[in-house]
C-alpha atoms as a PDB file:
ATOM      1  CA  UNK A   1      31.712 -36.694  -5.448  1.00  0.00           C
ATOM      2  CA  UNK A   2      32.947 -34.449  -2.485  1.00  0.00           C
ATOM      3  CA  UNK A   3      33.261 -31.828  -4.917  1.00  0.00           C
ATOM      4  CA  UNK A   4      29.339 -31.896  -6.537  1.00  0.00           C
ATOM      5  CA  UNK A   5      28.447 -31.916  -2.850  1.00  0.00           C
ATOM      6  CA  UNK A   6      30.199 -28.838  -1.853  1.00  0.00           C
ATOM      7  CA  UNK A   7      29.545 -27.206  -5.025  1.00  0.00           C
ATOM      8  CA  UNK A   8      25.511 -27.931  -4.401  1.00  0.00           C
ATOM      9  CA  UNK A   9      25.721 -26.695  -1.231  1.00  0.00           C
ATOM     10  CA  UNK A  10      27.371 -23.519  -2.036  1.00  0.00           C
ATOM     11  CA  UNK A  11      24.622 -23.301  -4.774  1.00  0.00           C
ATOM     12  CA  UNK A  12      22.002 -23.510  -2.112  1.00  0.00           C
ATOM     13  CA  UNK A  13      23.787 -21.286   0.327  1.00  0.00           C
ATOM     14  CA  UNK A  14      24.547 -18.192  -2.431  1.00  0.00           C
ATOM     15  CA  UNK A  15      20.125 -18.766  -3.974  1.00  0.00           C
ATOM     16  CA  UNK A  16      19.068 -18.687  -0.203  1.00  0.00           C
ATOM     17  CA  UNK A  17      21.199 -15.403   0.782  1.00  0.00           C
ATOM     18  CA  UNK A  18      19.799 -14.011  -2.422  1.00  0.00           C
ATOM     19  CA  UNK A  19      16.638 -14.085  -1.417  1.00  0.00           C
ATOM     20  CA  UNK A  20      17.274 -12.304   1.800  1.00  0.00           C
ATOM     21  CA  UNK A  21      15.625  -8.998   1.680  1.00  0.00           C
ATOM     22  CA  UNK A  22      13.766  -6.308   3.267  1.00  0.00           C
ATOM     23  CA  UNK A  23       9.849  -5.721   1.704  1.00  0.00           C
ATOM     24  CA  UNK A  24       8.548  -2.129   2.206  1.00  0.00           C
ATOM     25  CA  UNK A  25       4.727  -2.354   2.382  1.00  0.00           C
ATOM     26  CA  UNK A  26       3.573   0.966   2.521  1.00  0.00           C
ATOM     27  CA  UNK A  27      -0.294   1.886   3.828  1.00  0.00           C
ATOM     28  CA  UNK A  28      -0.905   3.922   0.700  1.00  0.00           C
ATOM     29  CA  UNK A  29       1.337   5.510  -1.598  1.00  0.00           C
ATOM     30  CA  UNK A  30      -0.988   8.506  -2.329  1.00  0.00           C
ATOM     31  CA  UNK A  31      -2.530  11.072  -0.763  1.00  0.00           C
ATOM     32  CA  UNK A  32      -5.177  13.650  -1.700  1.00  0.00           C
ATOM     33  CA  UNK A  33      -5.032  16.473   0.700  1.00  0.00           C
ATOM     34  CA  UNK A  34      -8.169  18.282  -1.380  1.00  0.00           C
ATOM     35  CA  UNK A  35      -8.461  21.792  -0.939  1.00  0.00           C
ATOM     36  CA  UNK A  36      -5.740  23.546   1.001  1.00  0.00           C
ATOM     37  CA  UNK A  37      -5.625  27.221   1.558  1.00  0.00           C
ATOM     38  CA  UNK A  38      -2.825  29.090   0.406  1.00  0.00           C
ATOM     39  CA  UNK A  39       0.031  29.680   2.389  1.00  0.00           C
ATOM     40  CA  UNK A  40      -0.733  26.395   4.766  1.00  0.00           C
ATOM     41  CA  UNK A  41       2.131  24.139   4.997  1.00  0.00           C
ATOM     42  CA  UNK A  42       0.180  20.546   4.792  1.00  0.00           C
ATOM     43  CA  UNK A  43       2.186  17.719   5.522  1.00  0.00           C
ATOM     44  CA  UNK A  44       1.233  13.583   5.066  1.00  0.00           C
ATOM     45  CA  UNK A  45       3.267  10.933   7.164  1.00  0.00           C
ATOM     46  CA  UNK A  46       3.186   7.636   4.577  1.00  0.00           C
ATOM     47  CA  UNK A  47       3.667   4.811   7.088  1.00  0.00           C
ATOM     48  CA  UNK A  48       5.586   1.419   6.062  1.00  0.00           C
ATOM     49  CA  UNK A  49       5.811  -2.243   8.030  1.00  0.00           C
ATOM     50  CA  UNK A  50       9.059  -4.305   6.265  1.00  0.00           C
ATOM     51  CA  UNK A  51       7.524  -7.470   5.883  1.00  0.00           C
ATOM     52  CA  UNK A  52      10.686  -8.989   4.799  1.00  0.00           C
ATOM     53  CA  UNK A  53      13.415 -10.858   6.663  1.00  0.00           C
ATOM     54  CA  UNK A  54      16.528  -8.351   6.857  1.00  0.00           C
ATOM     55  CA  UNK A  55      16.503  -4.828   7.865  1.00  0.00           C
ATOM     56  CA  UNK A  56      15.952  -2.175   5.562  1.00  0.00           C
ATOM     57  CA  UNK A  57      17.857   1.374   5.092  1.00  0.00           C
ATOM     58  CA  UNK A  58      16.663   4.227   3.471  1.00  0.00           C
ATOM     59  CA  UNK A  59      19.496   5.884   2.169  1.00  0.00           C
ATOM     60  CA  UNK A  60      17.515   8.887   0.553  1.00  0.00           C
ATOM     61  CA  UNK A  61      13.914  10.380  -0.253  1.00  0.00           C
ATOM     62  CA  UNK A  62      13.694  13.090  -2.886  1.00  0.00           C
ATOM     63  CA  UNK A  63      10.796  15.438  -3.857  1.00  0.00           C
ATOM     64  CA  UNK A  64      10.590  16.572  -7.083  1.00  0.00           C
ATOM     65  CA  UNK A  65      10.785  20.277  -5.947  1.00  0.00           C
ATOM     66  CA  UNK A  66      11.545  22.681  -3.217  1.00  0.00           C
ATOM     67  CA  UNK A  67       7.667  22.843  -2.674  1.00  0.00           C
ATOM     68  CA  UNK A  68       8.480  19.567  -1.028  1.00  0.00           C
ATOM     69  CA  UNK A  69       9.965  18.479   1.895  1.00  0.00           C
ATOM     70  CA  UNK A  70      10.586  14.783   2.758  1.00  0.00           C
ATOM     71  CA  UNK A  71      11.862  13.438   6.342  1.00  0.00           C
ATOM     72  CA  UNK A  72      12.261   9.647   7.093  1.00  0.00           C
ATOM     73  CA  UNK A  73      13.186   6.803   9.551  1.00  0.00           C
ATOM     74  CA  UNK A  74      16.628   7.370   9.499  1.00  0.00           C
ATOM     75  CA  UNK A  75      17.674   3.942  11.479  1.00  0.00           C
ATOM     76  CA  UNK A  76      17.663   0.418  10.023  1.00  0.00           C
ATOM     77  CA  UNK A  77      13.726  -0.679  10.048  1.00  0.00           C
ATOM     78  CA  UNK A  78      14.315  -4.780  11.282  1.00  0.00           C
ATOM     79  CA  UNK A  79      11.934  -7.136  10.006  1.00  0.00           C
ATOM     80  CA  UNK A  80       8.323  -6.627  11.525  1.00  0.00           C
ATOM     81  CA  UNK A  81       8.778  -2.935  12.471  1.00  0.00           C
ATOM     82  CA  UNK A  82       7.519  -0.218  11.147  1.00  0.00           C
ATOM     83  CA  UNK A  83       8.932   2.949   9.800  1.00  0.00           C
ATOM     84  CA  UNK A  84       7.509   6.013   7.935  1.00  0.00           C
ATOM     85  CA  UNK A  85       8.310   8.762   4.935  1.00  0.00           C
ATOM     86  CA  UNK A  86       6.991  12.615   5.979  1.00  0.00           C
ATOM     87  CA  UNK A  87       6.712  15.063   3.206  1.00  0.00           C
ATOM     88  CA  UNK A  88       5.403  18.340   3.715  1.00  0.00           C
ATOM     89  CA  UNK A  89       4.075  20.679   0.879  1.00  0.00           C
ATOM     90  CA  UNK A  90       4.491  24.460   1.176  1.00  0.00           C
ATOM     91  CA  UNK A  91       1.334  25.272  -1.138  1.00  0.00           C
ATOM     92  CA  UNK A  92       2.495  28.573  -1.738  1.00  0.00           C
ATOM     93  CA  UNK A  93       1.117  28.307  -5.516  1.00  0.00           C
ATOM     94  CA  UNK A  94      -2.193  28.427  -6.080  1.00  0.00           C
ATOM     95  CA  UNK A  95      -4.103  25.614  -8.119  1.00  0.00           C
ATOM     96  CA  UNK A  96      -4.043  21.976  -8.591  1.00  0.00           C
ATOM     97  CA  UNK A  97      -0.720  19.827  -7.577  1.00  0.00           C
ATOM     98  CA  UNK A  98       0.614  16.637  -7.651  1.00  0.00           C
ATOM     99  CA  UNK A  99       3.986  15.854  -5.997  1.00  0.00           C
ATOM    100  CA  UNK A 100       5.924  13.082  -6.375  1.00  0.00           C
ATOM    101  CA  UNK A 101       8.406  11.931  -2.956  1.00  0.00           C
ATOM    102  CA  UNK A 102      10.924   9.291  -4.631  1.00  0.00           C
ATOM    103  CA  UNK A 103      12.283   6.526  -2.077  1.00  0.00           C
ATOM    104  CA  UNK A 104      15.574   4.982  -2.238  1.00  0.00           C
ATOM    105  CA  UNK A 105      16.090   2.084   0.130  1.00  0.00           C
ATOM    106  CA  UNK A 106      18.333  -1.631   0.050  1.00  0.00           C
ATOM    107  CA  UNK A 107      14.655  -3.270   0.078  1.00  0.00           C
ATOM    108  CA  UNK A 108      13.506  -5.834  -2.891  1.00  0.00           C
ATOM    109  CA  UNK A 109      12.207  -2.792  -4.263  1.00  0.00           C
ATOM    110  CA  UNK A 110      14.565  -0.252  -4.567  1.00  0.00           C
ATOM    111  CA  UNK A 111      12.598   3.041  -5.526  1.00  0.00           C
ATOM    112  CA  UNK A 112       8.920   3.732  -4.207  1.00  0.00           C
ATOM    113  CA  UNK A 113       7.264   6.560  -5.241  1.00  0.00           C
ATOM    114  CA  UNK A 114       4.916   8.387  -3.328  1.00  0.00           C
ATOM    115  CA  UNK A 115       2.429  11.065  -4.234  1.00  0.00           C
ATOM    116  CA  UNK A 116       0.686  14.133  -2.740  1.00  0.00           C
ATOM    117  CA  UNK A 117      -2.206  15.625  -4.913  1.00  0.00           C
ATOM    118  CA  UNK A 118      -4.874  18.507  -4.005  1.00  0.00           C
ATOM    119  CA  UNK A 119      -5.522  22.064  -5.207  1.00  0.00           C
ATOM    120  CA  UNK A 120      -4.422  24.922  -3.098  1.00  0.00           C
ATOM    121  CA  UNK A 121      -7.126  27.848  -3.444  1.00  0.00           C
ATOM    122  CA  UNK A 122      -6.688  31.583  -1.865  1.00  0.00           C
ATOM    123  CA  UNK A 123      -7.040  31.801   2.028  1.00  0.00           C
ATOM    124  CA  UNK A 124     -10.061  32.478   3.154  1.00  0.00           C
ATOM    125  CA  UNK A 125     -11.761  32.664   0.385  1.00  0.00           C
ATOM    126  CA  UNK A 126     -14.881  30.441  -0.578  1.00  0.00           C
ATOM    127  CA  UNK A 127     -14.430  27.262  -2.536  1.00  0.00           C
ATOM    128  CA  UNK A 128     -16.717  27.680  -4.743  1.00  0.00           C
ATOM    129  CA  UNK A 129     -16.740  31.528  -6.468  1.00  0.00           C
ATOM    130  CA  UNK A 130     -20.574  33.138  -6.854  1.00  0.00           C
ATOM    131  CA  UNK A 131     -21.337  33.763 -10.516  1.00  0.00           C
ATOM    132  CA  UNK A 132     -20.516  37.085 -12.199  1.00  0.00           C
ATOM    133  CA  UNK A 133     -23.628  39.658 -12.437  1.00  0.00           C
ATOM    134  CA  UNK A 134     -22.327  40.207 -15.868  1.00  0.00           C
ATOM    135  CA  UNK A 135     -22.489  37.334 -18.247  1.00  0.00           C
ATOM    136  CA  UNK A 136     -19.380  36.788 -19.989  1.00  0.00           C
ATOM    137  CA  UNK A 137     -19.236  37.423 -24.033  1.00  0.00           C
ATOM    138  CA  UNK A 138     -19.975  33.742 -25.364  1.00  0.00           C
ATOM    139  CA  UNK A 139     -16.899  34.559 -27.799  1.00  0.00           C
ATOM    140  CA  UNK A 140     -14.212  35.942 -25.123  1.00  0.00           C
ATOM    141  CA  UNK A 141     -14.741  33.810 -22.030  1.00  0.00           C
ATOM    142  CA  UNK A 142     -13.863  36.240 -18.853  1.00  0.00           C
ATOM    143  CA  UNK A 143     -10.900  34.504 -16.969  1.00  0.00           C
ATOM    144  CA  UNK A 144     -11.206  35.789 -13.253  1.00  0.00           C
ATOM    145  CA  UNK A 145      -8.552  37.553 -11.942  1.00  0.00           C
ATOM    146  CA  UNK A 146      -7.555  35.356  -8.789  1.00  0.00           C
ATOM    147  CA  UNK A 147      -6.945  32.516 -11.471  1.00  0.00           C
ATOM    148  CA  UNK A 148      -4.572  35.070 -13.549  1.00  0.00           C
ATOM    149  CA  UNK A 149      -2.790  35.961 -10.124  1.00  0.00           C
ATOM    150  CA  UNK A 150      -2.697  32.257  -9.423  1.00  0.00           C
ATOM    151  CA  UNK A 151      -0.588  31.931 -12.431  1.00  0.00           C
ATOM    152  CA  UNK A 152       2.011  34.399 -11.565  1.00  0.00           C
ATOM    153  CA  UNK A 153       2.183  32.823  -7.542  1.00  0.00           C
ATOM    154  CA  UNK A 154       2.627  29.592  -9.290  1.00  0.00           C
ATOM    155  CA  UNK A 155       5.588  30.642 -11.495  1.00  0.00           C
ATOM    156  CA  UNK A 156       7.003  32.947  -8.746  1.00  0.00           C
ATOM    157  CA  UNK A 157       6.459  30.120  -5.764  1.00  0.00           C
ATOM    158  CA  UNK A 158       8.209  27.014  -7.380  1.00  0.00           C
ATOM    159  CA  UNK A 159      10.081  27.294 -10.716  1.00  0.00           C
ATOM    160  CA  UNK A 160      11.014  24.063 -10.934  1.00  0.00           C
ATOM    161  CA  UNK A 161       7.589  22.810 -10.150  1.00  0.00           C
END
């Protein structure tokens, strides 16, 4: 009898540390920057409140790139408190983007991954180009040459992109 007891409670004990676990419950796990200029470093701060009831430790957060640069709460973030995940993108390549910042942490959920999206256009320029005063040939469609050049930055800027 002494033995079911102990062996219950031990049961109980082991299913209720189990359980114990930091939540990460970010703000928003996206974020559209629109249109950047070229060249402009812009840089997101993803804020998180652990809503669980041990303290959480992020051991890492990767981009997918070096057009990517992540920095985060680098102390235990206690139960109630808050914490956050920086990433900065270089946008030295011109056109549309979408980085993912991959979280590693002890919480219930391991691996959280964040996302920056926009479109980097050239630096002063307008966002919207004026229409050519020659119409292109309906069977060769005229590709401008900033999106050409946009190419080559984009293979040049970030190889691994």
């Amino acid at each position: 009898m002494k033995k079911t007891i102990l062996f219950a409670l031990a049961f109980v004990a082991f299913a209720t540390a189990s359980f114990a676990q930091g939540v990460l419950k970010f703000k928003g796990e996206k974020h559209d920057f629109g249109k950047v200029d070229q060249g402009k470093p812009v840089t997101h701060t993803f804020e998180f409140v652990n809503t669980g009831n041990q303290p959480v430790v992020i051991s890492n957060a990767q981009a997918s790139c070096g057009c990517t640069t992540p920095e985060w709460t680098k102390d235990p973030i206690l139960p109630g408190k808050t914490g956050y995940v920086k990433a900065t993108y270089n946008a030295a390549a011109m056109g549309q983007f979408n980085k993912p910042v991959t979280v590693y942490s002890n919480a219930e959920t391991p691996t959280v991954v964040l996302t920056l999206t926009g479109e980097v256009t050239p630096a002063g320029q307008p966002a919207v180009a004026a229409a050519s005063a020659t119409p292109a040939s309906p069977a060769t469609p005229a590709v401008p040459a900033a999106q050409k050049s946009a190419k080559k930055a984009r293979k040049k800027a970030c190889v691994n992109c």
